[in-house]
Each structure stands twice: as structure tokens, then as C-alpha cells.
Protein backbone atom coordinates (compact mmCIF):
# COMPACT_ATOMS: atom_id res chain seq x y z
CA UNK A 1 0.00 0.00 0.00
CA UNK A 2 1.54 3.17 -0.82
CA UNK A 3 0.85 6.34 1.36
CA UNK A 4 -0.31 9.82 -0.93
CA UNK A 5 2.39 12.42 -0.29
CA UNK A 6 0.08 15.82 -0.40
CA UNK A 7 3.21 17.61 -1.73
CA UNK A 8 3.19 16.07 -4.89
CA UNK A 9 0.84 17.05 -7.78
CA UNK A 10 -0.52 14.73 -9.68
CA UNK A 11 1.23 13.86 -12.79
CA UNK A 12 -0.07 15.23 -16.09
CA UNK A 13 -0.12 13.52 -19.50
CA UNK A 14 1.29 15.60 -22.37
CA UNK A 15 -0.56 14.29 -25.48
CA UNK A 16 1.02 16.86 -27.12
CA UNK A 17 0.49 19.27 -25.34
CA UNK A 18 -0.77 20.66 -21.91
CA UNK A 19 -2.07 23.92 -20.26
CA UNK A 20 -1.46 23.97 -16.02
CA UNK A 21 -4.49 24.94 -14.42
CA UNK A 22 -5.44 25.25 -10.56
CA UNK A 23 -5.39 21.41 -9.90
CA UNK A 24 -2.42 20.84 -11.65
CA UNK A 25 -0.19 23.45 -9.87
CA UNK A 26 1.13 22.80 -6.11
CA UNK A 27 2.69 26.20 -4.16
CA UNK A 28 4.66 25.69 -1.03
CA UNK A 29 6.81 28.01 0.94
CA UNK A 30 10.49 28.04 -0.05
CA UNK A 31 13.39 27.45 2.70
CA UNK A 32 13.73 31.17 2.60
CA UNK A 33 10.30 31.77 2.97
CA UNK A 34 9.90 29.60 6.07
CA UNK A 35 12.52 31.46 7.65
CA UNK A 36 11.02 34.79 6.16
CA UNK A 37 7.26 33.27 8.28
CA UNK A 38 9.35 32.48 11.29
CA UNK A 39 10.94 36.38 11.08
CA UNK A 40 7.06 37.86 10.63
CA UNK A 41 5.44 35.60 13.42
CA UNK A 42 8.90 36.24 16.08
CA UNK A 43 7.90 40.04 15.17
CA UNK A 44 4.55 39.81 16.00
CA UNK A 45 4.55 38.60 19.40
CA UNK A 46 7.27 40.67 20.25
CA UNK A 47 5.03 43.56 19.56
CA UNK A 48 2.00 42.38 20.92
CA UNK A 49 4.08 41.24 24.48
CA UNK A 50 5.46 45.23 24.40
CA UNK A 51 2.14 46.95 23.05
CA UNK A 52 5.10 48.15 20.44
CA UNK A 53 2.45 49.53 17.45
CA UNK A 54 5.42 49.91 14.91
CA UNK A 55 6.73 46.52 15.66
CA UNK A 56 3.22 45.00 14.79
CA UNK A 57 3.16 46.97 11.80
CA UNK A 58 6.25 46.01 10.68
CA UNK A 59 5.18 41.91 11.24
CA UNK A 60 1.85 42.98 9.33
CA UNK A 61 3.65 44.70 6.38
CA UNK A 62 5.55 41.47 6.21
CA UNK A 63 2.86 39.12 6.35
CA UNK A 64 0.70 41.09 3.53
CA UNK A 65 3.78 41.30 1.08
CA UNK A 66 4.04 37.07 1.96
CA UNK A 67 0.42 36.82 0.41
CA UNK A 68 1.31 39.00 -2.31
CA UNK A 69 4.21 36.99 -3.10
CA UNK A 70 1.73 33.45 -2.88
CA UNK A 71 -0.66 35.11 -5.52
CA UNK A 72 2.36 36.12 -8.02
CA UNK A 73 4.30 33.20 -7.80
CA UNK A 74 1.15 30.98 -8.30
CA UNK A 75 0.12 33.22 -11.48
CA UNK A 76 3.30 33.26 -13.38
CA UNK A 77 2.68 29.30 -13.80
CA UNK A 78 -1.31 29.06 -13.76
CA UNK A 79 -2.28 29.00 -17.44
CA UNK A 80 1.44 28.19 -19.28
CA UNK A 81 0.82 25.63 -22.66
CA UNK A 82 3.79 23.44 -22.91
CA UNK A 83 3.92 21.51 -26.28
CA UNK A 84 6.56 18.56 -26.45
CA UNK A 85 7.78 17.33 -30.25
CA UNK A 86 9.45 13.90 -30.93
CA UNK A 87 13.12 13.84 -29.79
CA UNK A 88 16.09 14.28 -32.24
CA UNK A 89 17.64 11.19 -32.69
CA UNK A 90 20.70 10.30 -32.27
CA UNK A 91 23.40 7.75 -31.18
CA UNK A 92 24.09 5.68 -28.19
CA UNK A 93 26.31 7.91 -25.23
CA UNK A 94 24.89 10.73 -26.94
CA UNK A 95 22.55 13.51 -25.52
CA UNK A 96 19.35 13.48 -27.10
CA UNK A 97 17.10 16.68 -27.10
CA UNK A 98 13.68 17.20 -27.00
CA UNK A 99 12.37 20.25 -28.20
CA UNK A 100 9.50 21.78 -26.10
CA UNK A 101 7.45 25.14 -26.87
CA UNK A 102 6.31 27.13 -24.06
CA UNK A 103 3.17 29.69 -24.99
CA UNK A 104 1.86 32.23 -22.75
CA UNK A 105 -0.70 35.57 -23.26
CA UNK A 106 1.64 37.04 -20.71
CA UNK A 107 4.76 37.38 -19.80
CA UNK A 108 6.13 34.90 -17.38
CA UNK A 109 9.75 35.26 -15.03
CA UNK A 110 11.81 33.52 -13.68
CA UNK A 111 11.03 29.61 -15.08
CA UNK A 112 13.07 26.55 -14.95
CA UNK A 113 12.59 23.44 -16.74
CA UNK A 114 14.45 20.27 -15.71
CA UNK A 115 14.24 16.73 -16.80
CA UNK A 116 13.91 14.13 -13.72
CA UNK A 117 17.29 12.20 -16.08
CA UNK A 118 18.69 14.65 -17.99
CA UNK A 119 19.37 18.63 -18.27
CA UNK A 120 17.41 21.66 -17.12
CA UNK A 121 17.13 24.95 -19.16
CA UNK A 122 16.37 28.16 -17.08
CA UNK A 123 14.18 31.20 -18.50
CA UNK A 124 14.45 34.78 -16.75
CA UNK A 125 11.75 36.08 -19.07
CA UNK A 126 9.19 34.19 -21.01
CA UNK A 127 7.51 36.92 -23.48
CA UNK A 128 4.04 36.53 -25.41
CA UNK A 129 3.39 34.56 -27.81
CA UNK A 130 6.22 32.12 -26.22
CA UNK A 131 9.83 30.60 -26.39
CA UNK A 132 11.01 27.04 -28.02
CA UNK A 133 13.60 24.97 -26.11
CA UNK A 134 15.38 21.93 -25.91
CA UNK A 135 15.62 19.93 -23.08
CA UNK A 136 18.71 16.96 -22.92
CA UNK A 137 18.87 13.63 -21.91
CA UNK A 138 21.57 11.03 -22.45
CA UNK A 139 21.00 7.83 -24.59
CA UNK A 140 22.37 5.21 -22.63
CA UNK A 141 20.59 2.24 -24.59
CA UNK A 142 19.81 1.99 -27.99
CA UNK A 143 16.11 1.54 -28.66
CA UNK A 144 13.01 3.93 -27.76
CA UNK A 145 13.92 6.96 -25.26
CA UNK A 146 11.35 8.75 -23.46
CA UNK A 147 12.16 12.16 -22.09
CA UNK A 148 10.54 11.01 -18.60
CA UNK A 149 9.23 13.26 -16.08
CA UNK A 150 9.45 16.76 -16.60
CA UNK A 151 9.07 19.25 -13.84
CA UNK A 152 8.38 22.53 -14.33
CA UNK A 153 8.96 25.24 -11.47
CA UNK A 154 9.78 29.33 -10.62
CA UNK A 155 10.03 31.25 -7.51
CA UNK A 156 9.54 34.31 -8.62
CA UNK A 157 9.39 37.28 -7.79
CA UNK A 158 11.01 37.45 -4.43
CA UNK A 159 11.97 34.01 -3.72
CA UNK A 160 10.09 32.94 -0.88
CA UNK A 161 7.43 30.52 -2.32
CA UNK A 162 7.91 27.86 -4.73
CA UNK A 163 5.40 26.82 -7.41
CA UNK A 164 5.78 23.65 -9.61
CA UNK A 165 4.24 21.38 -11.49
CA UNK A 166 4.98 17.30 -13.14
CA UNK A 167 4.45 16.40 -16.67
CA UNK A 168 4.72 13.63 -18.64
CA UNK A 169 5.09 13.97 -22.01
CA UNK A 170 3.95 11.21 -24.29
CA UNK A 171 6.81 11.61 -26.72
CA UNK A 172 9.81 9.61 -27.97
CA UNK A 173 12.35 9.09 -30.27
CA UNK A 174 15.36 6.49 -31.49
CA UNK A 175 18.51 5.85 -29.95
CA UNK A 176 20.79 4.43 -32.40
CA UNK A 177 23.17 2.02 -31.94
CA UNK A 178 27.00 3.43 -31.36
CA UNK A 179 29.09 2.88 -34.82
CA UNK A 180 31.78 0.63 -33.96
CA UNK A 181 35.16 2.09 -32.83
CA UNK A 182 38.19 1.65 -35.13
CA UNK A 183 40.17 -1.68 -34.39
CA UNK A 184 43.38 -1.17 -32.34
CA UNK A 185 46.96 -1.93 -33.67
CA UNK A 186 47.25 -5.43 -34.46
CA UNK A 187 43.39 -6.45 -34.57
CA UNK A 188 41.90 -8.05 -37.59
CA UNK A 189 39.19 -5.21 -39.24
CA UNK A 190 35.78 -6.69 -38.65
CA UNK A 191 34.34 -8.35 -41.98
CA UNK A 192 31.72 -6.46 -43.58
CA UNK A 193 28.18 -7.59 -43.69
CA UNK A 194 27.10 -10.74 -46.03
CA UNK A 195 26.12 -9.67 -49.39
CA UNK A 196 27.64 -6.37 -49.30
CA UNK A 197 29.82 -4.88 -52.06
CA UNK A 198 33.42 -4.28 -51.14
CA UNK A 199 34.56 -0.37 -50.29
CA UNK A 200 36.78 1.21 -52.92
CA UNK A 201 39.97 3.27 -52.29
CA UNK A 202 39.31 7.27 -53.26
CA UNK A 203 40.63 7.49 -57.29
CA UNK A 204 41.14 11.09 -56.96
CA UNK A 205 39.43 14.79 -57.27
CA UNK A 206 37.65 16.72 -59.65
CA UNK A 207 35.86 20.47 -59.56
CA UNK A 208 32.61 20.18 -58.35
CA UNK A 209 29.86 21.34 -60.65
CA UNK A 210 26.06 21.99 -59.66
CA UNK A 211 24.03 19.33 -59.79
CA UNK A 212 26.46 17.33 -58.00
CA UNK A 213 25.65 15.03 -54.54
CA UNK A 214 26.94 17.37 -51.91
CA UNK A 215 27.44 13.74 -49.90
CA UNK A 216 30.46 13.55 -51.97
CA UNK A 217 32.40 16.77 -51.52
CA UNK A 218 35.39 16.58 -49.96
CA UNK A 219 34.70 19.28 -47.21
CA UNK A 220 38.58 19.15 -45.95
CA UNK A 221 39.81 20.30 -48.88
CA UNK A 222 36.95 22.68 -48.68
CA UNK A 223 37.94 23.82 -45.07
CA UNK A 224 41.46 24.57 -46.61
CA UNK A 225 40.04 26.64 -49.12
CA UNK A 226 41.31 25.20 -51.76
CA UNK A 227 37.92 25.12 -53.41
CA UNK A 228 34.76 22.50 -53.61
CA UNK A 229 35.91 19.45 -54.94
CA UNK A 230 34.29 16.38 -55.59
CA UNK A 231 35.13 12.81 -54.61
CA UNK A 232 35.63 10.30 -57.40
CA UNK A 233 35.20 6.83 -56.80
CA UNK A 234 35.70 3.35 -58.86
CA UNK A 235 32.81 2.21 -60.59
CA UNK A 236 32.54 -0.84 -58.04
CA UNK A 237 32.23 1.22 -55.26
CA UNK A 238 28.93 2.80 -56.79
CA UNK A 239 27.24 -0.68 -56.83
CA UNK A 240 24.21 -1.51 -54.71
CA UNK A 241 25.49 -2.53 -50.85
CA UNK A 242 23.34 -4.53 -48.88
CA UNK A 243 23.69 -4.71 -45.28
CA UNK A 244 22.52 -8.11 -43.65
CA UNK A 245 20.35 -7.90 -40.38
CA UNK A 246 20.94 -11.07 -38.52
CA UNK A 247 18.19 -10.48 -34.80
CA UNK A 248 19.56 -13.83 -33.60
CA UNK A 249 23.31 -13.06 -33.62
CA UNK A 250 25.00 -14.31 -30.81
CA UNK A 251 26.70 -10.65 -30.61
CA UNK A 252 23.57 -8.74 -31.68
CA UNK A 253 24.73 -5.08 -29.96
CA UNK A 254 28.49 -5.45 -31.48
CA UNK A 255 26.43 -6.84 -35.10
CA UNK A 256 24.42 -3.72 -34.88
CA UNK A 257 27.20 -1.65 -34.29
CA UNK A 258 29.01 -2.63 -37.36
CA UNK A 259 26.14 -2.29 -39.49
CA UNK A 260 25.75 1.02 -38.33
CA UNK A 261 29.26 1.48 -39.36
CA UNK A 262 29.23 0.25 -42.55
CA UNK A 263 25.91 2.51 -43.01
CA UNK A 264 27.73 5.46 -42.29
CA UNK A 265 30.52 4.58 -44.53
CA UNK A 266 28.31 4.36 -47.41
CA UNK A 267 26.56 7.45 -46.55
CA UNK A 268 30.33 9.67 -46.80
CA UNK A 269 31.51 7.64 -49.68
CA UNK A 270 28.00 8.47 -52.01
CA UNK A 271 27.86 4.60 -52.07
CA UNK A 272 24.00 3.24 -52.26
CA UNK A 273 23.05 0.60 -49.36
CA UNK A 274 20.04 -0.71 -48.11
CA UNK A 275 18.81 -3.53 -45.23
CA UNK A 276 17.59 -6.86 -45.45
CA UNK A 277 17.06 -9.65 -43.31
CA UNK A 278 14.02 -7.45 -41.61
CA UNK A 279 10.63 -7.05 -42.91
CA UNK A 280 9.93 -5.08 -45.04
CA UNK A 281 13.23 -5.06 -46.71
CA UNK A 282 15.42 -1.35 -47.00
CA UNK A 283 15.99 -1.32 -50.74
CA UNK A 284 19.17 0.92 -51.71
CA UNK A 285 19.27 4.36 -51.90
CA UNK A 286 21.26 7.39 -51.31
CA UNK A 287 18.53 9.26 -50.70
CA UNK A 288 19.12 12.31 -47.58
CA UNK A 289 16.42 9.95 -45.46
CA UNK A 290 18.18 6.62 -46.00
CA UNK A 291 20.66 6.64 -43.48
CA UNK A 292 18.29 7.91 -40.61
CA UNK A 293 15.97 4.88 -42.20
CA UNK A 294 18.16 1.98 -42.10
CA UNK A 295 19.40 3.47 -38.36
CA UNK A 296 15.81 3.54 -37.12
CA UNK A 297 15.55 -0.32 -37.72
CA UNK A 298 18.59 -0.80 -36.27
CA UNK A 299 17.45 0.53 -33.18
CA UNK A 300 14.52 -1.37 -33.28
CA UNK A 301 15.56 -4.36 -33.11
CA UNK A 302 14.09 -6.05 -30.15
CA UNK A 303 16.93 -7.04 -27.30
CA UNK A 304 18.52 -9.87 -26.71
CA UNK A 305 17.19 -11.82 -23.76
């Protein structure tokens, strides 16, 4: 049996979006603010014990500007829209962000966003219509990431109450797996997938003319201005490479590593690839969506057990 803890609001589904209202929002007195109480109440029975009429005033002045304080702090979160998108995917041990819009018909101060795994972003003014931002969180595992919890909170204006809220947004996106590092000194090079077409060496460099793949610019020579020039490659290295998806191999994260690889090394060298041994079938392409295609059902691949 677990035991309600009054202090925390209940959590809110983001299906895309959500707008805090009243029952949503939970407002307690910062550690600041306790002390700030303790101050007021000290004053006020010193004054009453002493008939001291500034004294009181003083403890009543301080009390008032505490309720102020309540009502503002509560306002600059009651009525915020949050709208979450679907992450930006990206590899494994990478941080993957996802964006979230805040909208507002006023202006809000003072707001900080934090993910309950991941990075916080901090606002000092949030101005009408709104703001987009990114919030980051590290892929650990290849597969589905959620962003988790977000919480939501301020303490404006003076500090001494804290408002926040806990959302959960219903958003995700793909973790890739990691490419597989380069072999150290002395270690065979891993073989490349069955059925694929061996990688040619680089023939040379021509000018680049428009119309061109930009995919196959060599941007270091670029960098050095020395002009854009283009890659030329043997005519075996433009054949069709097929990259074969065993799920049942006995080293299925290190397999899916090196066909992530071997995906990326197609991609630079303007070579077309696609993926089989899934259904549906990849068929080759060098289109700009393949690689993020063939990655996707990489990272879908259900774990080994």
C-alpha cells in the first residue's frame, strides 16, 4: 500500500500538449520563505508582548507582502501551454534533445525546466506569444527513449514561495546504436556484412559542378580553401550494398554496431546501401532519409534476452 504524499501534484499527460491549471499546480513556501514566516510571526509577538504599534506593523507589512508573493508566484505558472515534439535522434552515449514550446498571453519570469534524467534549461523572461527549447537527456541504450518526467517550477518574484508542477510527455524518439570504434593496432578489421559490395579506395578529385551530390564533396579540402571538390570513386564502389540484419546473432549489440558502421561509410563515400534480413526489406538508396531509415531499424531491433 503506498501512502499519498500531499506535496506532490498529480502527474499530467502531455498528449502533445498541456495547459497547467489550478489542480495541476502545487505552491509551497520556499526554505527562505519559512525562515522569512518564522521572522514575521517572532515580530509579531514581540510587539503584541510590548504593546510596540510599529513593531506590529512592521510583522503585518511582512505578512501582507508574503500573500502578495503566494498570488504572483502561483500566477506566473497558472495558465502556461507546454507543447513537447518527438526527440532528435541520435546515437548511443549521446545527448538526445527534446524540443519543447512554451506559450503564454503574458509574460512569465523567472522559469526553470528540468528533466527528472537529464538537463534543465532556465528562463528569466518568457515573453508573449512564447519561447522554443530543448531539453537533454543522455541515450544510454539503444532503442526507444522517453524524455521522462518533466518538472516545471519558478520562484519568482522574491523568492520565498515555490510553485511547480509534473508532466509527462507522451513523446519519444530512437537511440541508435553506437558505430563501432576503429580496431586497435594489431586487430583483424571486422568483416563487412554478407552480401555487401566491397569499399573502394578514393581514385582522386575533380571540380565540383552543380548538380552534383553534396554527400560527396570533400569538405577538408573545402575547409582549406582550396575550393569544392568532388570525390571520385571506382565504378565498383557505386554498386548496390546490402547490409545483412541477422536479430539472432549471438553478438547482436556489437552486429548492430558494425552495421551502423558500414551505413555510415556508405553514406560519406556516395555509395548506395540498403537492409535486409528485416521485414519489409530497406531497398538501396542514397537518398538524404536513407541513413536515418536503415538506423531507425537498427534501433529497433528487439533485445537480446
Amino acid at each position: 500500500m503506498t501512502i499519498p504524499r500531499f506535496w506532490q501534484p498529480p502527474l499530467l499527460k502531455a498528449a502533445p500538449s498541456v495547459r497547467l491549471e489550478h489542480n495541476d499546480i502545487l505552491i509551497l513556501p520556499s526554505g527562505f520563505g519559512v525562515f522569512y514566516l518564522g521572522l514575521a510571526g517572532v515580530l509579531f509577538v514581540f510587539g503584541s508582548n510590548y504593546q510596540n504599534n510599529l513593531v506590529l506593523m512592521l510583522a503585518l507589512l511582512m505578512f501582507s507582502l508574503f500573500s502578495s508573493c503566494l498570488l504572483l508566484c502561483f500566477r506566473n505558472l497558472s495558465g502556461l501551454t507546454l507543447r513537447f515534439a518527438p526527440g532528435r535522434a541520435d546515437f548511443a552515449g549521446q545527448q538526445v534533445g527534446f524540443p519543447v514550446e512554451l506559450s503564454s498571453d503574458r509574460h512569465r519570469h523567472a522559469l526553470s525546466l528540468t528533466l527528472e534524467q537529464g538537463t534543465g534549461q532556465r528562463l528569466s523572461l518568457l515573453s508573449s506569444p512564447g519561447r522554443r527549447l530543448e531539453l537533454n537527456r543522455l541515450g544510454t541504450r539503444r532503442g526507444r527513449l522517453q524524455p521522462g518526467r518533466v518538472r516545471i517550477s519558478s520562484r519568482y518574484p522574491l523568492g520565498l514561495c515555490r510553485v511547480w508542477a509534473h508532466i509527462h510527455p507522451e513523446v519519444a524518439c530512437w537511440v541508435w546504436p553506437a558505430p563501432e570504434a576503429e580496431q586497435s593496432a594489431g586487430q583483424p578489421a571486422p568483416a563487412l556484412p554478407a552480401g555487401a559490395a566491397q569499399w573502394q579506395e578514393l581514385e582522386g578529385l575533380s571540380p565540383w559542378q552543380p548538380g552534383h551530390s553534396l554527400s560527396r564533396v570533400d569538405w577538408k579540402q573545402l575547409a582549406r580553401q582550396r575550393g569544392k571538390m568532388l570525390k571520385q570513386f571506382s565504378e565498383q564502389s557505386q554498386e548496390a550494398c546490402w547490409l545483412e540484419l541477422d536479430p539472432g546473432h549471438p553478438q547482436l549489440e556489437r552486429h548492430l554496431s558494425l552495421l551502423a558502421a558500414a551505413a555510415l561509410h556508405c553514406q560519406q563515400a556516395g555509395i548506395p546501401f540498403g537492409l535486409r534480413g528485416s521485414k519489409p526489406a530497406i531497398p538501396p538508396s542514397l537518398a538524404a532519409e536513407q541513413l536515418s531509415r536503415v538506423l531507425d531499424r537498427l534501433a529497433g531491433v528487439p533485445h537480446a534476452h
